[in-house]
Every structure is written in structure tokens, then in C-alpha cells.
PDB file of N, CA and C in Angstrom:
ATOM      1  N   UNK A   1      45.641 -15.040  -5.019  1.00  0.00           N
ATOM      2  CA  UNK A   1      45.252 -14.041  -4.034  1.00  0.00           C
ATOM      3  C   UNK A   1      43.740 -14.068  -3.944  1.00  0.00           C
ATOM      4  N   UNK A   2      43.459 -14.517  -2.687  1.00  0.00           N
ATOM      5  CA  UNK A   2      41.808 -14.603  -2.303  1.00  0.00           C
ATOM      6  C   UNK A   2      41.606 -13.365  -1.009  1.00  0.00           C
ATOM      7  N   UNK A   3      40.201 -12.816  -1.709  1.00  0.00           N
ATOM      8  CA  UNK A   3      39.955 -12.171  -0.171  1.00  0.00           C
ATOM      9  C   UNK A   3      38.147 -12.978   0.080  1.00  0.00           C
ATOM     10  N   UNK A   4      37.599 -12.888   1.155  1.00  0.00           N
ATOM     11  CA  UNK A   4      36.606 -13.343   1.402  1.00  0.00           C
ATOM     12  C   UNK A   4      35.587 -12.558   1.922  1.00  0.00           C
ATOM     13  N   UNK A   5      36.137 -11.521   1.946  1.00  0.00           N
ATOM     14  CA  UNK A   5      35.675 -10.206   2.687  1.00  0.00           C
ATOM     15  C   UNK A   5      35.055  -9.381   1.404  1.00  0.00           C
ATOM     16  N   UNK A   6      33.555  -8.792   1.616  1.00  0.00           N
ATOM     17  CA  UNK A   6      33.446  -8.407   0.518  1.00  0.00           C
ATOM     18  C   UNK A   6      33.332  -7.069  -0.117  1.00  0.00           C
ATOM     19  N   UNK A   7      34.087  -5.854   1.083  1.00  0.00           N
ATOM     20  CA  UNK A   7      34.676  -5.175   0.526  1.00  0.00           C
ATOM     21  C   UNK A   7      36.165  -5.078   0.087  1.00  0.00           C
ATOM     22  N   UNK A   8      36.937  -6.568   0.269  1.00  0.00           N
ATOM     23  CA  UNK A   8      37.921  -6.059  -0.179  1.00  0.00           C
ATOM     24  C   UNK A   8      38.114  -6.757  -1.454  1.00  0.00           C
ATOM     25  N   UNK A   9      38.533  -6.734  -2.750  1.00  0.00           N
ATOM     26  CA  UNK A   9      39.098  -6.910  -3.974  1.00  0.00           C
ATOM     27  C   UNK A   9      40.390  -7.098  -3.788  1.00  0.00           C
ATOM     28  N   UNK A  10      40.812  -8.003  -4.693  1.00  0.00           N
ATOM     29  CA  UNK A  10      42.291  -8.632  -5.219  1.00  0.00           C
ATOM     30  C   UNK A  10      42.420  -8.905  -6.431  1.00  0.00           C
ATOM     31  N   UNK A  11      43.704  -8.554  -6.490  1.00  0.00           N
ATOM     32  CA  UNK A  11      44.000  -8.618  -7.957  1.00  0.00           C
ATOM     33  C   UNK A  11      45.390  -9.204  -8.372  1.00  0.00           C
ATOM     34  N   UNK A  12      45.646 -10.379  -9.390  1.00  0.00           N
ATOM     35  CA  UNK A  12      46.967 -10.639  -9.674  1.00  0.00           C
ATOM     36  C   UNK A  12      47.439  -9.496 -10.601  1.00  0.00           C
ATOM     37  N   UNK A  13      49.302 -10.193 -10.224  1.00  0.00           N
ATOM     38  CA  UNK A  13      49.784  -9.109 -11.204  1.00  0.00           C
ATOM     39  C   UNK A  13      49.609  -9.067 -12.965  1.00  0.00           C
ATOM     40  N   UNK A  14      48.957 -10.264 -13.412  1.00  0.00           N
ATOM     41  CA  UNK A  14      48.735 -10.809 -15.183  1.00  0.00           C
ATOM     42  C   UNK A  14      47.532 -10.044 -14.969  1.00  0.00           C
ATOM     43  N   UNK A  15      46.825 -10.144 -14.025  1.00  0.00           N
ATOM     44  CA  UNK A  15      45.244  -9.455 -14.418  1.00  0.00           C
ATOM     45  C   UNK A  15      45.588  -7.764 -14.201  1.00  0.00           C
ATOM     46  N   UNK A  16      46.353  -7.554 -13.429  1.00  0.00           N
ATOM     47  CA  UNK A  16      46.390  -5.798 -13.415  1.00  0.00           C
ATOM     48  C   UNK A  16      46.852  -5.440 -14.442  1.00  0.00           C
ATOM     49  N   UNK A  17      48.089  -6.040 -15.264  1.00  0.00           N
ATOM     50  CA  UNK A  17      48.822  -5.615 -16.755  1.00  0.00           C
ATOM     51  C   UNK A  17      47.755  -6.104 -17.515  1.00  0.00           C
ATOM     52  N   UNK A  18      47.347  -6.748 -17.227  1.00  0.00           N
ATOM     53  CA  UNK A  18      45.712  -7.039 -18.962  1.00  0.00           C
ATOM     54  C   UNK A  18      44.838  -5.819 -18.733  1.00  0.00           C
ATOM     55  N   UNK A  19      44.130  -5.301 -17.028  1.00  0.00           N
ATOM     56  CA  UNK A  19      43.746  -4.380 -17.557  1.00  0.00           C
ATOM     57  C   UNK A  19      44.123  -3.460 -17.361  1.00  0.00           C
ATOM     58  N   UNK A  20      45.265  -2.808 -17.278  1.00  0.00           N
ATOM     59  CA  UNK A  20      45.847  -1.639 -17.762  1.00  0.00           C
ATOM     60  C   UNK A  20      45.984  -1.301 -19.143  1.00  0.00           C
ATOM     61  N   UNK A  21      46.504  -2.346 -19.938  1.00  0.00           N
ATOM     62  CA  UNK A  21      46.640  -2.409 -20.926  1.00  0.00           C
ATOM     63  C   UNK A  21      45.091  -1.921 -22.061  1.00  0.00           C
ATOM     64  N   UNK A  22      44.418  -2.315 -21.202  1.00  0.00           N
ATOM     65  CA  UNK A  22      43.330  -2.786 -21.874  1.00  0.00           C
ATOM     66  C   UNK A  22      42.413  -1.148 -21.557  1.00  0.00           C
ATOM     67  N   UNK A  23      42.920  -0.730 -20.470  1.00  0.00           N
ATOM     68  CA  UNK A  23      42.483   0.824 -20.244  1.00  0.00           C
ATOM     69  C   UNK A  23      41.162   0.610 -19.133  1.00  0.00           C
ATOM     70  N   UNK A  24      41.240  -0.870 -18.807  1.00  0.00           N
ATOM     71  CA  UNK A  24      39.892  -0.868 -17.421  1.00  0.00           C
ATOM     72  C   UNK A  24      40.552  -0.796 -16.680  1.00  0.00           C
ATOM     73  N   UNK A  25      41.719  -0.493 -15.724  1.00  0.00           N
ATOM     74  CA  UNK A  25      41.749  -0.883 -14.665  1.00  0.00           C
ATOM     75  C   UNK A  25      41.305   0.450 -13.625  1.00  0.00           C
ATOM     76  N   UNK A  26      40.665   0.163 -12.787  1.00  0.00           N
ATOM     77  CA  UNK A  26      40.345   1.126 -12.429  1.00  0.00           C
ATOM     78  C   UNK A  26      41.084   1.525 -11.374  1.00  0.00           C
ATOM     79  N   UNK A  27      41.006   3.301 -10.654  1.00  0.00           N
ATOM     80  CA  UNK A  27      41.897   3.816  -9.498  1.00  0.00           C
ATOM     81  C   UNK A  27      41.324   2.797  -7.814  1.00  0.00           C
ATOM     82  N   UNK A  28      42.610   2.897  -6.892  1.00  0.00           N
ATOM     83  CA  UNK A  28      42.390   2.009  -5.961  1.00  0.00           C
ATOM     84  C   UNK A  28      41.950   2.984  -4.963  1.00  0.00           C
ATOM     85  N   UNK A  29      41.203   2.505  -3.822  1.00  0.00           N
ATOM     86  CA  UNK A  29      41.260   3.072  -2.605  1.00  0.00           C
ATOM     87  C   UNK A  29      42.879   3.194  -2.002  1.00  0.00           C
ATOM     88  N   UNK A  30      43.482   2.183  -1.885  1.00  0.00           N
ATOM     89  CA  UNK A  30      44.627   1.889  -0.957  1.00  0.00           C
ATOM     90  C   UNK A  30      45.055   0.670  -1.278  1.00  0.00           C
ATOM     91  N   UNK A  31      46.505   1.223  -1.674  1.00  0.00           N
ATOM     92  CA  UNK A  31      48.082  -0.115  -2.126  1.00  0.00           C
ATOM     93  C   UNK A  31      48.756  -0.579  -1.012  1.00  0.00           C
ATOM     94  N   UNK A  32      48.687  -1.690  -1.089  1.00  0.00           N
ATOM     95  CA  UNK A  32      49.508  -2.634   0.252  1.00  0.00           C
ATOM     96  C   UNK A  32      50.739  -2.909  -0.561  1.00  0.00           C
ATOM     97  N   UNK A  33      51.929  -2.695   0.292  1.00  0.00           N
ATOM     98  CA  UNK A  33      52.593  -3.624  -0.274  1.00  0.00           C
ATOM     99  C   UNK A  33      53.661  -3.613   1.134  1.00  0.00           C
ATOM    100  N   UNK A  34      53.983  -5.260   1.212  1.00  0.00           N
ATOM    101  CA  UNK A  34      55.103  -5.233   2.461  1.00  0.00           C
ATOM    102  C   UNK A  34      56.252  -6.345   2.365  1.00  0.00           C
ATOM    103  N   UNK A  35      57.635  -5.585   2.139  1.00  0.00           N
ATOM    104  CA  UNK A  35      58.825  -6.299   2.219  1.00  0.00           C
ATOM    105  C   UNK A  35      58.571  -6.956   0.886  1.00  0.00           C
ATOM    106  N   UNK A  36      58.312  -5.573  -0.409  1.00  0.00           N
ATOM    107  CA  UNK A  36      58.715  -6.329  -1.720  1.00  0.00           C
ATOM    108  C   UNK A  36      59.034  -4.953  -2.389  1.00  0.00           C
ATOM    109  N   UNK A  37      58.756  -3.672  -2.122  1.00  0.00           N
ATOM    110  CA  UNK A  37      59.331  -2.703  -2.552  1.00  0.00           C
ATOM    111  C   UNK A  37      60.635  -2.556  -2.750  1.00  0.00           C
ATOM    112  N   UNK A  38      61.784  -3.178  -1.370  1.00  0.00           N
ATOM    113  CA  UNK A  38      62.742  -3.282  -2.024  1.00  0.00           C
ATOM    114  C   UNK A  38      63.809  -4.629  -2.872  1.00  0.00           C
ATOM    115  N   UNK A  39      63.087  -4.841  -3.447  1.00  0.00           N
ATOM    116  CA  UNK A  39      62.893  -6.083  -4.248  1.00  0.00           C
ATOM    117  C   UNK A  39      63.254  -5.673  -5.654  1.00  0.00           C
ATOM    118  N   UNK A  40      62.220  -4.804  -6.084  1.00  0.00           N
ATOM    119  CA  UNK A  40      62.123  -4.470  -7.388  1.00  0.00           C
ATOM    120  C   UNK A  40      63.358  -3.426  -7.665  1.00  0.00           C
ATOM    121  N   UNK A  41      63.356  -4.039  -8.868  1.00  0.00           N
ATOM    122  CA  UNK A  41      64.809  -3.566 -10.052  1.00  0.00           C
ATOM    123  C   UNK A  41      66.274  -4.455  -9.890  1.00  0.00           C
ATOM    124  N   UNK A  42      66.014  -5.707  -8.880  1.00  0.00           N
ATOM    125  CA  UNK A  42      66.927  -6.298  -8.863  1.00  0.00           C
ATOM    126  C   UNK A  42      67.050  -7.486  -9.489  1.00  0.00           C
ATOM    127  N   UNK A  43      65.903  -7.843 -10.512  1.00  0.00           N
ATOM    128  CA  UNK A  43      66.460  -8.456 -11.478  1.00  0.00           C
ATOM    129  C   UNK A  43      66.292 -10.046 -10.994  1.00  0.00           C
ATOM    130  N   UNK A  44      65.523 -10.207  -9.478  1.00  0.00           N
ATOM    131  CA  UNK A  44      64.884 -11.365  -8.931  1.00  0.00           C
ATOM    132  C   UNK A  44      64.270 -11.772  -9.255  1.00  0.00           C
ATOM    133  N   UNK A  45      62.978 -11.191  -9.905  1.00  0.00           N
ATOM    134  CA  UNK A  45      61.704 -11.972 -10.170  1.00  0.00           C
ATOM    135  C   UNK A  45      61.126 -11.248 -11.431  1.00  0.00           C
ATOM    136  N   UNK A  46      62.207 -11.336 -12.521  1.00  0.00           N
ATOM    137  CA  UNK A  46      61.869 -11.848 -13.763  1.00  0.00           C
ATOM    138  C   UNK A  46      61.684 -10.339 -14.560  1.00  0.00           C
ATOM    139  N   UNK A  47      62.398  -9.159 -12.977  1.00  0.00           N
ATOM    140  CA  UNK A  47      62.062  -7.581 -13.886  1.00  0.00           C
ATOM    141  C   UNK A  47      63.464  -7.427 -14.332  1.00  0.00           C
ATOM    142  N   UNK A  48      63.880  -6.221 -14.930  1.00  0.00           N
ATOM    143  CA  UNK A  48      65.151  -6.182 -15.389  1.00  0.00           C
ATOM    144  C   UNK A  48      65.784  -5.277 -14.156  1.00  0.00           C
ATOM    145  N   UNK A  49      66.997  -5.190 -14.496  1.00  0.00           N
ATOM    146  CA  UNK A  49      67.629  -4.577 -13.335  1.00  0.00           C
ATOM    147  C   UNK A  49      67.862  -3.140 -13.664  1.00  0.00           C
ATOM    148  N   UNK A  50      67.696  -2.501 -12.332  1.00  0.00           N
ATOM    149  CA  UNK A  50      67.188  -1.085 -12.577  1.00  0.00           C
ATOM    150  C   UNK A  50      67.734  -0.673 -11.298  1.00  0.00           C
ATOM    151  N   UNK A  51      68.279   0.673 -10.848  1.00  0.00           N
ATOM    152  CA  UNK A  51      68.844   1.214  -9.556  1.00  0.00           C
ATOM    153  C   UNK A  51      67.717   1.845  -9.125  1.00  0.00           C
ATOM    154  N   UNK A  52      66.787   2.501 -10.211  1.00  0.00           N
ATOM    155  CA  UNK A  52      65.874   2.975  -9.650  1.00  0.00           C
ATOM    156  C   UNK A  52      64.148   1.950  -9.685  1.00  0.00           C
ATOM    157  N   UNK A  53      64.324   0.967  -9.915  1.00  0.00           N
ATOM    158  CA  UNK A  53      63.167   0.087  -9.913  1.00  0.00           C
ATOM    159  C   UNK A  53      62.344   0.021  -8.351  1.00  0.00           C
ATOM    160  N   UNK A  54      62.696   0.840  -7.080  1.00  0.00           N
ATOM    161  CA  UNK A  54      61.908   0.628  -6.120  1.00  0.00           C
ATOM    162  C   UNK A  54      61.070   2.342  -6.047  1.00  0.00           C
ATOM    163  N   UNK A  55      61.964   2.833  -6.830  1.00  0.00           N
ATOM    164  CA  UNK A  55      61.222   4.421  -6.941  1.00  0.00           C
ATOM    165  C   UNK A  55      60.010   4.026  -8.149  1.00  0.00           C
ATOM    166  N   UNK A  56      60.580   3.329  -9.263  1.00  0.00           N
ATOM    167  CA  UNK A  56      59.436   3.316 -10.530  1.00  0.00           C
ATOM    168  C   UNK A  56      58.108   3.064 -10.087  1.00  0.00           C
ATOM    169  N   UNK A  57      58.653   1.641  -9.357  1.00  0.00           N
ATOM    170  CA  UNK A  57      57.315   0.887  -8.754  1.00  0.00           C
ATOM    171  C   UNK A  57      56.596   1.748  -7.731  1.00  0.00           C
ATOM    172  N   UNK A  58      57.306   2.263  -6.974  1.00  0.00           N
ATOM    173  CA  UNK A  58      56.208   3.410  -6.299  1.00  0.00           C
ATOM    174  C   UNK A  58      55.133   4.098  -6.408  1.00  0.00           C
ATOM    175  N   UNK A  59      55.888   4.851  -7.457  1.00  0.00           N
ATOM    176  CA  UNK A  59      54.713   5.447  -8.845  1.00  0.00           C
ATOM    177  C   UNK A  59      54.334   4.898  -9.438  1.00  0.00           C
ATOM    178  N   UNK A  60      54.310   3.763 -10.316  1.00  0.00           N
ATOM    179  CA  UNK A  60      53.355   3.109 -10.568  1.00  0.00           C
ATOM    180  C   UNK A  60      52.163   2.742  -9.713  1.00  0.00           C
ATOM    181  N   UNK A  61      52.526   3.040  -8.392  1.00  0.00           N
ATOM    182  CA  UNK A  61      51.362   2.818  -7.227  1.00  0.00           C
ATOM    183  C   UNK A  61      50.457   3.758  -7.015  1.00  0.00           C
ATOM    184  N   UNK A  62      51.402   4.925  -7.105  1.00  0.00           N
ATOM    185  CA  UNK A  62      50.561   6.152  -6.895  1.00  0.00           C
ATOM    186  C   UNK A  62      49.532   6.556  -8.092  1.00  0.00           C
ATOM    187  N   UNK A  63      50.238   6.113  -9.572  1.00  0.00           N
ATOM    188  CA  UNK A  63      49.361   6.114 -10.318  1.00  0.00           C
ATOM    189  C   UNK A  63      47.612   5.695 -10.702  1.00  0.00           C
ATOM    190  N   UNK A  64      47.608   4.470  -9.885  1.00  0.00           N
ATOM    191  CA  UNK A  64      46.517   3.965 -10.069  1.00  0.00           C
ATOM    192  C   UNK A  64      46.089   4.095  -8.489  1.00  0.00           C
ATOM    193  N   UNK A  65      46.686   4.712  -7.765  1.00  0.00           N
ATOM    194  CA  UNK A  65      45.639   4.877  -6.415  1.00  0.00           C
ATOM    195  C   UNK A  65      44.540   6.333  -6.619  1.00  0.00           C
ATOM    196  N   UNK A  66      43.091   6.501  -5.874  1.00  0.00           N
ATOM    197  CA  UNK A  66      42.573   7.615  -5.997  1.00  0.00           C
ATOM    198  C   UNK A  66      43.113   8.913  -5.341  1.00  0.00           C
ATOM    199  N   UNK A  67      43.037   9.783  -5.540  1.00  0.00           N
ATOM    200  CA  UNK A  67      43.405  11.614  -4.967  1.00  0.00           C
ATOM    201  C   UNK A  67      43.622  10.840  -3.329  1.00  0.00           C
ATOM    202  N   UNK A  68      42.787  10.454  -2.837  1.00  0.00           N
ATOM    203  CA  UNK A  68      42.727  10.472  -1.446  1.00  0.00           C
ATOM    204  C   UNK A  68      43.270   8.914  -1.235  1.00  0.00           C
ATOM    205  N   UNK A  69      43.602   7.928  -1.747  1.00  0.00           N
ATOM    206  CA  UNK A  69      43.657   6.970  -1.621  1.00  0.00           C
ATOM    207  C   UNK A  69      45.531   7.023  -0.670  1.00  0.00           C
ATOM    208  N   UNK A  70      45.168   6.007  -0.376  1.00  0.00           N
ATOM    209  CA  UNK A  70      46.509   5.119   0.786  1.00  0.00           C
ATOM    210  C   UNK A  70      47.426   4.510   0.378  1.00  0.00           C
ATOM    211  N   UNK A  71      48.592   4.642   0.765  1.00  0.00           N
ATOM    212  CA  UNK A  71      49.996   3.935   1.020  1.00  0.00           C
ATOM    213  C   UNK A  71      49.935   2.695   2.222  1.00  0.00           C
ATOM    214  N   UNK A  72      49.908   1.853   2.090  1.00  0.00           N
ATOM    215  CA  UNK A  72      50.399   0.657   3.558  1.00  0.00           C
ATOM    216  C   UNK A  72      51.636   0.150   2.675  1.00  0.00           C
ATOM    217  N   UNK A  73      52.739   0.949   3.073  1.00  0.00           N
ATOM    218  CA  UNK A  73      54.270   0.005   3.020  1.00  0.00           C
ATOM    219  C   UNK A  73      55.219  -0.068   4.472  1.00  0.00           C
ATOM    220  N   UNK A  74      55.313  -1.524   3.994  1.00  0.00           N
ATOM    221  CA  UNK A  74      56.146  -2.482   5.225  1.00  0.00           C
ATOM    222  C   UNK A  74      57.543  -2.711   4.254  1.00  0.00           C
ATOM    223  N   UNK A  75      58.591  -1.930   5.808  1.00  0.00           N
ATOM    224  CA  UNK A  75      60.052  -2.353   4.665  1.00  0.00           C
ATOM    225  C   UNK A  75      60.529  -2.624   5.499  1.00  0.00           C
ATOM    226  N   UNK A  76      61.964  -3.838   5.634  1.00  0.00           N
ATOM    227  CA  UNK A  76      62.706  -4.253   6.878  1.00  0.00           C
ATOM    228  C   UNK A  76      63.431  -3.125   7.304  1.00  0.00           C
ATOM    229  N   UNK A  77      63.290  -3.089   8.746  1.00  0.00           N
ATOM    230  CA  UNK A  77      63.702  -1.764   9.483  1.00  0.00           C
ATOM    231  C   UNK A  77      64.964  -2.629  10.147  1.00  0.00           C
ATOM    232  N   UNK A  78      65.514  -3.441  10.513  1.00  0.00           N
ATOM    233  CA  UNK A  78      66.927  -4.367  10.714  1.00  0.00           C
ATOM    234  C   UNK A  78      66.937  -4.754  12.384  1.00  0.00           C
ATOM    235  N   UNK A  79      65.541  -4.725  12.915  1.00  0.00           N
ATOM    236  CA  UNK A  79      65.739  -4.797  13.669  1.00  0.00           C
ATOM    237  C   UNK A  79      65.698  -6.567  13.801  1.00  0.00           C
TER     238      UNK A  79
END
């Protein structure tokens, strides 16, 4: 994940769990995420399977976004 733009920052998912872990990571302006929310907890890509794994991950979003910070989620609408 590259941005070139130089207010925007990117981050993989090994580097966000190192620094979480690690207690740097810091709060976001605003979480993108599109057509992978409902993804998670199904046990696709290497998480365990969970009924509620698209609610966890949510909050985990909200967690590290700021007071005022943003939601951008894209989910297939069937059209």
C-alpha cells in the first residue's frame, strides 16, 4: 500500500498489529474500508470464524479512529 500524496499515510496490516502492540499506533483521522467488511469472521483470509467478526472489526475501527474522525464503508448493495 503506497500513497504519494503527502497528506495521506498508509499502513499494512503487520505494521498496524506491531504498533498496536507496541502501544504507538496512533488515532486516525478517517478508516476506509470497501467490500471487505463483510469478509471478516469467515475464516477466508487466515481469521478464525466468527458470526460476529464484521461487527468486531468495526470496532476495532472505531477504536483507533479520533472523536471526530470518519467512517468511508463500501458494501455490495446487489445491484
Amino acid at each position: 500500500i503506497e500513497s504519494q500524496h503527502h497528506q495521506i499515510n498508509t499502513i499494512t496490516p503487520k505494521d498496524f498489529r506491531n504498533a498496536y502492540f507496541e502501544k504507538k499506533l496512533p488515532l486516525f483521522d478517517a478508516v476506509f474500508s470497501f467490500s471487505s467488511l463483510e469478509h471478516s469472521g469467515l475464516g477466508r483470509y487466515g481469521d478464525a470464524l466468527n458470526p460476529w467478526g464484521d461487527i468486531l472489526s468495526l470496532a476495532r475501527a472505531w477504536c483507533v479512529t479520533k472523536d471526530e474522525g470518519q467512517l468511508m464503508l463500501g458494501v455490495p448493495s446487489g445491484m
